[in-house]
C-alpha atoms as a PDB file:
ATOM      1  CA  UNK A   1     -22.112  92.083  43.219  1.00  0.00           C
ATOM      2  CA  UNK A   2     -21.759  88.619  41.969  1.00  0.00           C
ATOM      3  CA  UNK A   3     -18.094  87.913  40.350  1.00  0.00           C
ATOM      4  CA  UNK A   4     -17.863  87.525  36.743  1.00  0.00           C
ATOM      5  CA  UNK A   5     -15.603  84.719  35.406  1.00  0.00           C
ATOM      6  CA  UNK A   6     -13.623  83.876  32.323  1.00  0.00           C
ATOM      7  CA  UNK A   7     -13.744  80.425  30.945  1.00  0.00           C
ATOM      8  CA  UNK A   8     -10.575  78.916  29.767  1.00  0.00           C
ATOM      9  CA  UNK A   9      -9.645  75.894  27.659  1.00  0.00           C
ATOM     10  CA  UNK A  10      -9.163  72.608  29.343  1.00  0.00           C
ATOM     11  CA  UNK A  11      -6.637  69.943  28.693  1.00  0.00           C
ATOM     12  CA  UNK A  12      -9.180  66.804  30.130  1.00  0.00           C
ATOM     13  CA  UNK A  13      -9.703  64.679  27.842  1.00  0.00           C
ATOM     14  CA  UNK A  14     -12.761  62.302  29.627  1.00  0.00           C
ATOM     15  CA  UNK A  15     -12.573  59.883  26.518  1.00  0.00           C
ATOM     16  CA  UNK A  16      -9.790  58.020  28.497  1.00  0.00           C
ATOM     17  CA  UNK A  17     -10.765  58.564  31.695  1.00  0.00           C
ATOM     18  CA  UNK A  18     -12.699  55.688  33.985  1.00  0.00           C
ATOM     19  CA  UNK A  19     -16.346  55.008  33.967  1.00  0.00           C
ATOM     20  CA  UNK A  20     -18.192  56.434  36.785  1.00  0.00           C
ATOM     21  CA  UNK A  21     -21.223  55.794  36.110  1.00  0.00           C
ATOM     22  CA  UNK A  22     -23.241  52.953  33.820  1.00  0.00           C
ATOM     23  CA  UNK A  23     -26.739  52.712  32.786  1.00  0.00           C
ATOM     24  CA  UNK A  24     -28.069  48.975  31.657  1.00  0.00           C
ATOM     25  CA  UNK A  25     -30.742  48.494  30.195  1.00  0.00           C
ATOM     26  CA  UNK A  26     -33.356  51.158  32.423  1.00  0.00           C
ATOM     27  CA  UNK A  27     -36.955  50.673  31.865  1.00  0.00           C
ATOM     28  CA  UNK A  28     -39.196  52.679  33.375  1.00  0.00           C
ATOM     29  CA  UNK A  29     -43.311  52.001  33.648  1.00  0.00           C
ATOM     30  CA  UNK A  30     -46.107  53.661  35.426  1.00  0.00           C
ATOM     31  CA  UNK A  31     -49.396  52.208  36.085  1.00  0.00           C
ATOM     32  CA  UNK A  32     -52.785  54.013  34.817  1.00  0.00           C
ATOM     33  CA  UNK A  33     -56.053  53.542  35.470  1.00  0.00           C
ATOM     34  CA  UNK A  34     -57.518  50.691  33.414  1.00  0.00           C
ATOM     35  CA  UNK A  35     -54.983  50.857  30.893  1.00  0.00           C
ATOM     36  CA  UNK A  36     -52.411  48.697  31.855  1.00  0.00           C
ATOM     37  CA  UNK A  37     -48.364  50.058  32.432  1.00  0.00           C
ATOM     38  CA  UNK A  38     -47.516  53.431  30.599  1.00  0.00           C
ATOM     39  CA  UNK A  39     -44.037  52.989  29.267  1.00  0.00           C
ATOM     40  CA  UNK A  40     -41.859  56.260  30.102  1.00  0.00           C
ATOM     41  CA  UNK A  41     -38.547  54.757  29.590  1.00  0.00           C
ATOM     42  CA  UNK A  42     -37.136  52.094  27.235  1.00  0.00           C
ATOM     43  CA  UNK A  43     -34.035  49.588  27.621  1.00  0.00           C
ATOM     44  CA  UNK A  44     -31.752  52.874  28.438  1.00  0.00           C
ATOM     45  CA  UNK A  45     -27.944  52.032  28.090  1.00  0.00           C
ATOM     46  CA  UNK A  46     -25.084  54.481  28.439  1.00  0.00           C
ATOM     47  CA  UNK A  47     -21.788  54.656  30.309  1.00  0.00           C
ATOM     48  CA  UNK A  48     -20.382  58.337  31.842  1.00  0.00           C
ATOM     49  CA  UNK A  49     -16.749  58.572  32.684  1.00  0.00           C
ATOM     50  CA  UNK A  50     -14.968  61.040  35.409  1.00  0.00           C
ATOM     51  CA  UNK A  51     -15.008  64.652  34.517  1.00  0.00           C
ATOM     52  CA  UNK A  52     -17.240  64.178  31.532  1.00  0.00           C
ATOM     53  CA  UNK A  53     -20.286  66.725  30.727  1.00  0.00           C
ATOM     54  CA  UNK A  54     -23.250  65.120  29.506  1.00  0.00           C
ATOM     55  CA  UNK A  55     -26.169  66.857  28.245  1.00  0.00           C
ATOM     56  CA  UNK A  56     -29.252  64.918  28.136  1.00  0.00           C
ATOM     57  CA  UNK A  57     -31.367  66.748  25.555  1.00  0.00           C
ATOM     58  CA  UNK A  58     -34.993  65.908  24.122  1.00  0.00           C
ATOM     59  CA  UNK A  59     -38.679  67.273  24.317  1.00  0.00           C
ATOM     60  CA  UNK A  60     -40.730  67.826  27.171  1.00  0.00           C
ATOM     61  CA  UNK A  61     -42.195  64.371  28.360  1.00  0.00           C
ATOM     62  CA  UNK A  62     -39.346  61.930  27.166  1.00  0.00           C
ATOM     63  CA  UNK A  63     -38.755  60.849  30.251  1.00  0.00           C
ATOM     64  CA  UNK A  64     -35.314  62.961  30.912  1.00  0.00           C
ATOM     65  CA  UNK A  65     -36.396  64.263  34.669  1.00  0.00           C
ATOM     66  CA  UNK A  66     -37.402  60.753  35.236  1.00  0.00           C
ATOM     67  CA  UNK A  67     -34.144  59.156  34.205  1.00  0.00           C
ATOM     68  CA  UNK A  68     -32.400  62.031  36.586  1.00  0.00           C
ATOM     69  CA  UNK A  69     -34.706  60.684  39.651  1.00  0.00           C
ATOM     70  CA  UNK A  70     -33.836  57.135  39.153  1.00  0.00           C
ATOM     71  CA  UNK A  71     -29.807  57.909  38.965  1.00  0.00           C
ATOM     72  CA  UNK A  72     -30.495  60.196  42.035  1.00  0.00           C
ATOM     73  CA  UNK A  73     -31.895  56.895  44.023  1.00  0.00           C
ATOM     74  CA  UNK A  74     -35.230  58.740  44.414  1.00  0.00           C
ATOM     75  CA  UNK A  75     -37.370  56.232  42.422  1.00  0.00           C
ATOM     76  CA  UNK A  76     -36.379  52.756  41.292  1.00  0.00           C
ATOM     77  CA  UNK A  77     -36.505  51.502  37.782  1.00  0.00           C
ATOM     78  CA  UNK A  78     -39.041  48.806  36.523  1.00  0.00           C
ATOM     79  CA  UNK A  79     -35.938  47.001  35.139  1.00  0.00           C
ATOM     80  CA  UNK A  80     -32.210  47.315  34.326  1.00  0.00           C
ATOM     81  CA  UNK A  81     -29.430  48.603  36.553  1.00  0.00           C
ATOM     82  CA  UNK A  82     -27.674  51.350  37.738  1.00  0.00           C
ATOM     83  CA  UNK A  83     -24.049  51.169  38.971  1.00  0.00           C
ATOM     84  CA  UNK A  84     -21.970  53.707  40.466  1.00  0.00           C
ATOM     85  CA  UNK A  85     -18.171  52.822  40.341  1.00  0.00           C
ATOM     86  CA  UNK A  86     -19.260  49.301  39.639  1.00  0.00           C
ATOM     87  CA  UNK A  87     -21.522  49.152  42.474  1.00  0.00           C
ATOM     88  CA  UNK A  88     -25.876  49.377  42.090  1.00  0.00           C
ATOM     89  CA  UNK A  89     -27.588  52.351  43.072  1.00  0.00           C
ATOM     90  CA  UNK A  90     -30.744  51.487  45.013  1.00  0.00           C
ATOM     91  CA  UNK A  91     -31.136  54.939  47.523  1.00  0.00           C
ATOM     92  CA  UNK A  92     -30.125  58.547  47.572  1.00  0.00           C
ATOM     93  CA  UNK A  93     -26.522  59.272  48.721  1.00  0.00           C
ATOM     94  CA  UNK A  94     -23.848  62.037  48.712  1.00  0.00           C
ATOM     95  CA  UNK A  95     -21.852  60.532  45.891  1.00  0.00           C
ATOM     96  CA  UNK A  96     -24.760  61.732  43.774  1.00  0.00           C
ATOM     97  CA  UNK A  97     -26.344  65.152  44.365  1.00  0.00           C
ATOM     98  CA  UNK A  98     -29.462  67.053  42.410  1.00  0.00           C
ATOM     99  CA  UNK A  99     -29.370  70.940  41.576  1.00  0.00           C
ATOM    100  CA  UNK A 100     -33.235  71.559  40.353  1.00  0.00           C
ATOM    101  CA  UNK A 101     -35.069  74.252  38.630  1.00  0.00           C
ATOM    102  CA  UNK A 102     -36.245  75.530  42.095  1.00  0.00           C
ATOM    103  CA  UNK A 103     -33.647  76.339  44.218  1.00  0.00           C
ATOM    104  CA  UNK A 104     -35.082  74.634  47.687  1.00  0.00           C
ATOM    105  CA  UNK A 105     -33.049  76.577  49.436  1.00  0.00           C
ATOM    106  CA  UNK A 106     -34.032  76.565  53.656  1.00  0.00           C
ATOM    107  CA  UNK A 107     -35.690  80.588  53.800  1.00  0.00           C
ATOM    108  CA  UNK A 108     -34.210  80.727  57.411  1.00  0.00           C
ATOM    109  CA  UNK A 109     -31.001  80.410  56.553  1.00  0.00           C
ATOM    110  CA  UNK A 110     -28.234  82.762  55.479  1.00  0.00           C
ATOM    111  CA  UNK A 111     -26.325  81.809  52.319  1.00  0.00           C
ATOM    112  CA  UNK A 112     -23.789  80.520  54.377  1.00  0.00           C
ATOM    113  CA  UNK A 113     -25.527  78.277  56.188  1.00  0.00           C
ATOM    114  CA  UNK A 114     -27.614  77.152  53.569  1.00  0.00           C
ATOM    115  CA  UNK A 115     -23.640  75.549  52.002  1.00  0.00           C
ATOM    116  CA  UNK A 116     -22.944  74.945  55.133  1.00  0.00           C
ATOM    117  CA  UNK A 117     -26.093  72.666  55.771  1.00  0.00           C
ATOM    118  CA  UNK A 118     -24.547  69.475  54.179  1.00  0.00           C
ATOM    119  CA  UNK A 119     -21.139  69.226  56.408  1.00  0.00           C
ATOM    120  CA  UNK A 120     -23.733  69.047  59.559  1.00  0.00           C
ATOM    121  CA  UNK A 121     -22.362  65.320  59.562  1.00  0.00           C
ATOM    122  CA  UNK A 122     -19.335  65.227  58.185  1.00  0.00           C
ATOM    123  CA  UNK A 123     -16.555  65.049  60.814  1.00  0.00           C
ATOM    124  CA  UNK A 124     -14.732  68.206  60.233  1.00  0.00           C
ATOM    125  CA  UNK A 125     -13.757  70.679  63.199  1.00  0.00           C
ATOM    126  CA  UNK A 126     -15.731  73.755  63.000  1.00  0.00           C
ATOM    127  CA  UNK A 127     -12.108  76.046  61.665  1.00  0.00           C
ATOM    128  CA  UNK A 128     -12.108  73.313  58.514  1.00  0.00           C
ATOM    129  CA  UNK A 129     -16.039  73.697  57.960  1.00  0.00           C
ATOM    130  CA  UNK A 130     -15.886  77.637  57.812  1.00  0.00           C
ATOM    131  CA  UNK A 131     -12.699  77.468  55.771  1.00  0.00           C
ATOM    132  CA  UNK A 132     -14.697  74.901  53.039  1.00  0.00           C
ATOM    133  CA  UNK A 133     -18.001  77.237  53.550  1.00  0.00           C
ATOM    134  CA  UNK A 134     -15.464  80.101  52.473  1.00  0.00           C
ATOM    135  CA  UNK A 135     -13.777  78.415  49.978  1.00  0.00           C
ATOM    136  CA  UNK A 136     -16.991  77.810  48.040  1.00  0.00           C
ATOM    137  CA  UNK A 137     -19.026  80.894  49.078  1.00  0.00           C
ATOM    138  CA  UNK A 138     -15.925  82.479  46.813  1.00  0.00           C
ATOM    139  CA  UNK A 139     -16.092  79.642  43.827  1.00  0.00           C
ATOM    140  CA  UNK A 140     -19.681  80.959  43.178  1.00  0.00           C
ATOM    141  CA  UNK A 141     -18.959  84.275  43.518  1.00  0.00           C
ATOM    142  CA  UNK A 142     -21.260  85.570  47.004  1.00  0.00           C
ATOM    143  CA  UNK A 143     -18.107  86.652  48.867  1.00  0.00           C
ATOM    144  CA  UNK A 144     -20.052  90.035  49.652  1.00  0.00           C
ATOM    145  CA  UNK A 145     -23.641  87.614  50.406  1.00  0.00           C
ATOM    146  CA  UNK A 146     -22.923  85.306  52.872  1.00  0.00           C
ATOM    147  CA  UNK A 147     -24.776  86.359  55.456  1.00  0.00           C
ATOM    148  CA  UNK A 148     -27.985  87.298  53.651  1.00  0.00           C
ATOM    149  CA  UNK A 149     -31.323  85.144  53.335  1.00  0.00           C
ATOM    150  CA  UNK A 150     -32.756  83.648  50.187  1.00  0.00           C
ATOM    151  CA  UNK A 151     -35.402  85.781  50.195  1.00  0.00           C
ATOM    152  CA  UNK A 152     -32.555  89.028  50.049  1.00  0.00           C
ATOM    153  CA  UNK A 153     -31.142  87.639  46.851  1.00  0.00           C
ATOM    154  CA  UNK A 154     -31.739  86.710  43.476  1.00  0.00           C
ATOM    155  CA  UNK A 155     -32.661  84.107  41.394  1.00  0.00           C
ATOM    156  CA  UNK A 156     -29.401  83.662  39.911  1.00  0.00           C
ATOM    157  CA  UNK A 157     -27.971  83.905  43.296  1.00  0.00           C
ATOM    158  CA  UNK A 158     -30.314  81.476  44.712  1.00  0.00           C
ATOM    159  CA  UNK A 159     -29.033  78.908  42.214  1.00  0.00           C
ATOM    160  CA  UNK A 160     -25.386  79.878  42.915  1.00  0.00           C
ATOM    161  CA  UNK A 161     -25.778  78.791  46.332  1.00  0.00           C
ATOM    162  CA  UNK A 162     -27.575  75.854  45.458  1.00  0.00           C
ATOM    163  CA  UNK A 163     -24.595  74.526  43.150  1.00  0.00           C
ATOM    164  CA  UNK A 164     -22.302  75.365  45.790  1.00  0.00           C
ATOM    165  CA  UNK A 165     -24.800  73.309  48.681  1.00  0.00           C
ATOM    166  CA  UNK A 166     -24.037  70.098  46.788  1.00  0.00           C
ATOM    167  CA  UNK A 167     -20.685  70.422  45.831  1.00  0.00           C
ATOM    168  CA  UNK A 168     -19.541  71.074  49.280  1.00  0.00           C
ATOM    169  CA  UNK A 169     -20.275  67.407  49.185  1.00  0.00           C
ATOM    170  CA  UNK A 170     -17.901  66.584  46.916  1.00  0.00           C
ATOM    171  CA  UNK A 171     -20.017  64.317  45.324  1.00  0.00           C
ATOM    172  CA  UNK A 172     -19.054  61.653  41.688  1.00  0.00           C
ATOM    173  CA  UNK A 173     -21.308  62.784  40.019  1.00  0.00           C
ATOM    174  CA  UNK A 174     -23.695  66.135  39.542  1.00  0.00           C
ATOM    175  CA  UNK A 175     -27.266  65.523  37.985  1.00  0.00           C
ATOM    176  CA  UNK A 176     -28.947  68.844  36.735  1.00  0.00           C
ATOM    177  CA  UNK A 177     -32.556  68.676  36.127  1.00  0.00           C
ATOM    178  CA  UNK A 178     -32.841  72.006  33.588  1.00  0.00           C
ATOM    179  CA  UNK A 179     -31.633  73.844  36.198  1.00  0.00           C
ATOM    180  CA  UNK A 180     -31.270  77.554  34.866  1.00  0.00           C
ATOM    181  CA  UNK A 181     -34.371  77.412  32.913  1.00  0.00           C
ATOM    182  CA  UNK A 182     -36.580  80.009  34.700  1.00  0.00           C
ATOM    183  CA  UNK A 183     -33.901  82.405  34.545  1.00  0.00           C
ATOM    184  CA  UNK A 184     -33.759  85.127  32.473  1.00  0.00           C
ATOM    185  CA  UNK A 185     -31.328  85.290  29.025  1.00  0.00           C
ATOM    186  CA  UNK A 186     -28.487  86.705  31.140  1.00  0.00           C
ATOM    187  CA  UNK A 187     -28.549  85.091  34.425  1.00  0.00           C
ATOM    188  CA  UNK A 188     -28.587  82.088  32.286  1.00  0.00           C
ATOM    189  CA  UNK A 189     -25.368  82.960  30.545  1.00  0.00           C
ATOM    190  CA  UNK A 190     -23.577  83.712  33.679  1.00  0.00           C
ATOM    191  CA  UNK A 191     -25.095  80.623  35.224  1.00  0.00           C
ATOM    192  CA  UNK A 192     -23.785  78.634  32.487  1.00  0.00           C
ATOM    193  CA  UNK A 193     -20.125  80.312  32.486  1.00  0.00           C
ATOM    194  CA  UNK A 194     -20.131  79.549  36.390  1.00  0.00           C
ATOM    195  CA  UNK A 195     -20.877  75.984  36.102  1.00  0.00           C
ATOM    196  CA  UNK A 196     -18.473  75.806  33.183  1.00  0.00           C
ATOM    197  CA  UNK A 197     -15.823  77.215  35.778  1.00  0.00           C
ATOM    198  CA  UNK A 198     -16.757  74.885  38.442  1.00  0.00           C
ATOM    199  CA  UNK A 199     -16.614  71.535  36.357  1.00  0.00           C
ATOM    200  CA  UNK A 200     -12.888  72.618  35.680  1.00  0.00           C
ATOM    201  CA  UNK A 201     -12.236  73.607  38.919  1.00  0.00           C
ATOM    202  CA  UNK A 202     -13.359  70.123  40.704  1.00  0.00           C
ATOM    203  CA  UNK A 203     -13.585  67.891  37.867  1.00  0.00           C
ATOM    204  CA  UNK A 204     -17.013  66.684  38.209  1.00  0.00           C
ATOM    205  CA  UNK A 205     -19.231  64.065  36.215  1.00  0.00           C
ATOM    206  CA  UNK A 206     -22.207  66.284  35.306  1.00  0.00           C
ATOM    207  CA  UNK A 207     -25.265  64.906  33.703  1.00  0.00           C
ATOM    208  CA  UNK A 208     -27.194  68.200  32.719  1.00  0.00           C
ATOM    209  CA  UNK A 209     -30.930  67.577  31.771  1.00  0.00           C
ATOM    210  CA  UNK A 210     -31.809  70.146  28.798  1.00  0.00           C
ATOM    211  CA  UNK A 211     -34.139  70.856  26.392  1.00  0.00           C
ATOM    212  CA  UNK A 212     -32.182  74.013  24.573  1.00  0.00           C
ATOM    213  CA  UNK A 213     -30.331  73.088  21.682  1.00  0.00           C
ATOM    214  CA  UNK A 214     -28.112  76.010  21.905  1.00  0.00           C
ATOM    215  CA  UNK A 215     -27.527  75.210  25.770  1.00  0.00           C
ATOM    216  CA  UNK A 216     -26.412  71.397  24.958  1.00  0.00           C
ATOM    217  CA  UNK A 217     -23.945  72.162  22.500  1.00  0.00           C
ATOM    218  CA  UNK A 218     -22.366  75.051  25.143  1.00  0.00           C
ATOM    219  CA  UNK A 219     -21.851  72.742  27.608  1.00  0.00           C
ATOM    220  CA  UNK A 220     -21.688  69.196  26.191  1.00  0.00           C
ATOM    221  CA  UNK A 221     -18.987  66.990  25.385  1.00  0.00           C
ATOM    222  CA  UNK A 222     -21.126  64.935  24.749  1.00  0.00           C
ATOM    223  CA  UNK A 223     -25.045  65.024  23.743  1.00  0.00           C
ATOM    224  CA  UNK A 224     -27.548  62.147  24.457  1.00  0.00           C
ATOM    225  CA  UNK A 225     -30.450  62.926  22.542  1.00  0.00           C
ATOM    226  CA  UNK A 226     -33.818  61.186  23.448  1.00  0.00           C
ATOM    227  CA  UNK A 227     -36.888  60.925  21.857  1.00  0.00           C
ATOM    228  CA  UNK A 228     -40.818  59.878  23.407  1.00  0.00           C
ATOM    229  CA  UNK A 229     -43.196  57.487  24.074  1.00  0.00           C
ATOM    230  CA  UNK A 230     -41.603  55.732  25.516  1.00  0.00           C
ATOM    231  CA  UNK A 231     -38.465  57.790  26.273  1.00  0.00           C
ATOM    232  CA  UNK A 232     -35.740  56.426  24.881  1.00  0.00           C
ATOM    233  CA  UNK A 233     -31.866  57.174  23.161  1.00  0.00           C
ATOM    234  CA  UNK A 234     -31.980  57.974  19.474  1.00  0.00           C
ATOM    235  CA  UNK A 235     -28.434  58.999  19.226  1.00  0.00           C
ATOM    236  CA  UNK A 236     -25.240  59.731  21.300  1.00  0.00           C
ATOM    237  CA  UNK A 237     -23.578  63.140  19.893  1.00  0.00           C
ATOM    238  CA  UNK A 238     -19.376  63.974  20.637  1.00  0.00           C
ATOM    239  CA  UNK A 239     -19.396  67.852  20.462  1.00  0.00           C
ATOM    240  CA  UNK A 240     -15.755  68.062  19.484  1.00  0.00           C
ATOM    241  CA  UNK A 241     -15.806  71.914  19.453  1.00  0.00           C
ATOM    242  CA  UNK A 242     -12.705  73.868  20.939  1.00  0.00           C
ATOM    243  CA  UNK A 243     -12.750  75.149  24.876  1.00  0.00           C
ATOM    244  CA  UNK A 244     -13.906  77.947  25.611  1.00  0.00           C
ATOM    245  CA  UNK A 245     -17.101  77.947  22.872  1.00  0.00           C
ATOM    246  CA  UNK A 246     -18.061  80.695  20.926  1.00  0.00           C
ATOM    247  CA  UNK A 247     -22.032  80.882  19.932  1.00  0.00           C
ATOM    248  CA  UNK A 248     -20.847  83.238  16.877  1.00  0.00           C
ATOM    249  CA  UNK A 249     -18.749  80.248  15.434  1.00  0.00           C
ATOM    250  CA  UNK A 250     -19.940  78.199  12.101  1.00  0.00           C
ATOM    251  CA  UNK A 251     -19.074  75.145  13.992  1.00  0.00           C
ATOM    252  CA  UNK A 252     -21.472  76.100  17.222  1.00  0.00           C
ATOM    253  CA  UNK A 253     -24.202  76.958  14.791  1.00  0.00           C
ATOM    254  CA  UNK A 254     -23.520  74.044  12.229  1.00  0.00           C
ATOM    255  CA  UNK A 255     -24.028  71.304  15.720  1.00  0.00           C
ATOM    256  CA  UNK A 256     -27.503  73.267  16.587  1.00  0.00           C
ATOM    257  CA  UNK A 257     -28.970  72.956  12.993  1.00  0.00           C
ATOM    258  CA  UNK A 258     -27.666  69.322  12.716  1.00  0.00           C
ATOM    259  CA  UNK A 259     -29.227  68.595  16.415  1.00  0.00           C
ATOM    260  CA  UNK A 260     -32.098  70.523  15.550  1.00  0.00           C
ATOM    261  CA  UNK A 261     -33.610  68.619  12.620  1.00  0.00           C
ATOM    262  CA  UNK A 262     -32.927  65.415  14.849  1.00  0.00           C
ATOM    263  CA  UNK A 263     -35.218  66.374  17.169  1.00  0.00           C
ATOM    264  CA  UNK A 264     -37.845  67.577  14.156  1.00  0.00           C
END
């Protein structure tokens, strides 16, 4: 079985730490059919620094998936800039990896391989690749899975290995495109204590696309709240709540009402 973690307090404070990542001025426009350019994003500005969780939270169609694909390198903007550590991001690359609501894992390979899959060209001897496959086979908790296929597992284990397939890569920064939200209640609760346990573990940049209230404000140190046509920021949210985060708190509920009749 799948190993069940406690989530402790951290002493990061990513207010003071660098900028990793910077967002000027993204616009982002489709063309339709006799109609001109539909507008899906507008003038988006916002800085993330090292080890900082971001929750990018708003209504289905503001354009949040399509912000992910652009910082991701998958599709270019209509205007504005993206820069990684001070340099523009115009392609996919290791420094930024995706975690999606479908898994994608490859059905004929094992867990293990499946993590593994990303080192194929990194120059590592094969003793330091199975040692790093290890290593994060255990940081998800599949220790007792590794050599079973996707198809042998479950959903929550399917998205276990597919955090620990990109992280293998070490990359800056982690973009989550609502990533546990075919799970059930649970799974998504353990999901979201693992990832928890993970961002204090490596000290990732995560940029977590949402549209749960109650799911932000768990996570978030910070929430970037967007609103539609076109997609754009309405406000930029500190959750200064204590680590670890209880849901029964005053303060948890008191930063989902608040949130909640923003997005009303």
């Amino acid at each position: 079985m799948t190993t069940r973690l406690r989530i402790v307090g951290t002493g990061r404070k990513p207010e003071v730490a660098p900028v990793v990542l910077e967002i000027q001025r993204l616009s982002k426009r489709f063309g339709t059919h006799g109609s001109g350019d539909a507008g899906v994003l507008k003038e988006i500005s916002m800085k993330a620094r090292r080890g900082e969780m971001i929750c990018i939270l708003g209504r289905s169609g503001c354009g949040k998936s399509t912000l992910l694909k652009i910082l991701a390198g998958f599709m270019p903007p209509s205007s504005g800039l993206v820069r990684l550590n001070g340099n523009p991001v115009s392609r996919p690359g290791p420094d930024r990896c995706v975690v999606f609501q479908e898994d994608a894992l490859f059905p004929w390979l094992t867990v293990r391989e499946n993590i593994a899959f990303g080192l194929k060209g990194r120059k590592m001897d094969r003793g330091e690749q199975q040692r790093e496959v290890d290593r994060f086979v255990s940081l998800v908790g599949l220790t007792d899975y590794g050599d079973y296929l996707p198809q042998e597992i479950s959903g929550g284990m399917k998205q276990r290995v597919s955090l620990a397939r990109v992280l293998i890569l070490q990359p800056e920064v982690l973009l989550m495109d609502e990533p546990f939200a075919a799970l059930d209640a649970q799974t998504r609760e353990e999901m979201q204590n693992l990832l928890l346990y993970l961002w204090e573990k490596l000290s990732h940049t995560v940029l977590f696309v949402t549209h749960d209230v109650n799911e932000a404000v768990l996570l978030a140190d910070r929430i970037i709240l967007f609103e539609k046509e076109p997609g754009r920021i309405k406000k930029d949210i500190k959750i200064s709540l204590p680590r670890p985060r209880e849901k029964s708190t005053e303060g948890y509920f008191a930063h989902c009402r608040s949130i909640t009749s923003e997005i009303r």
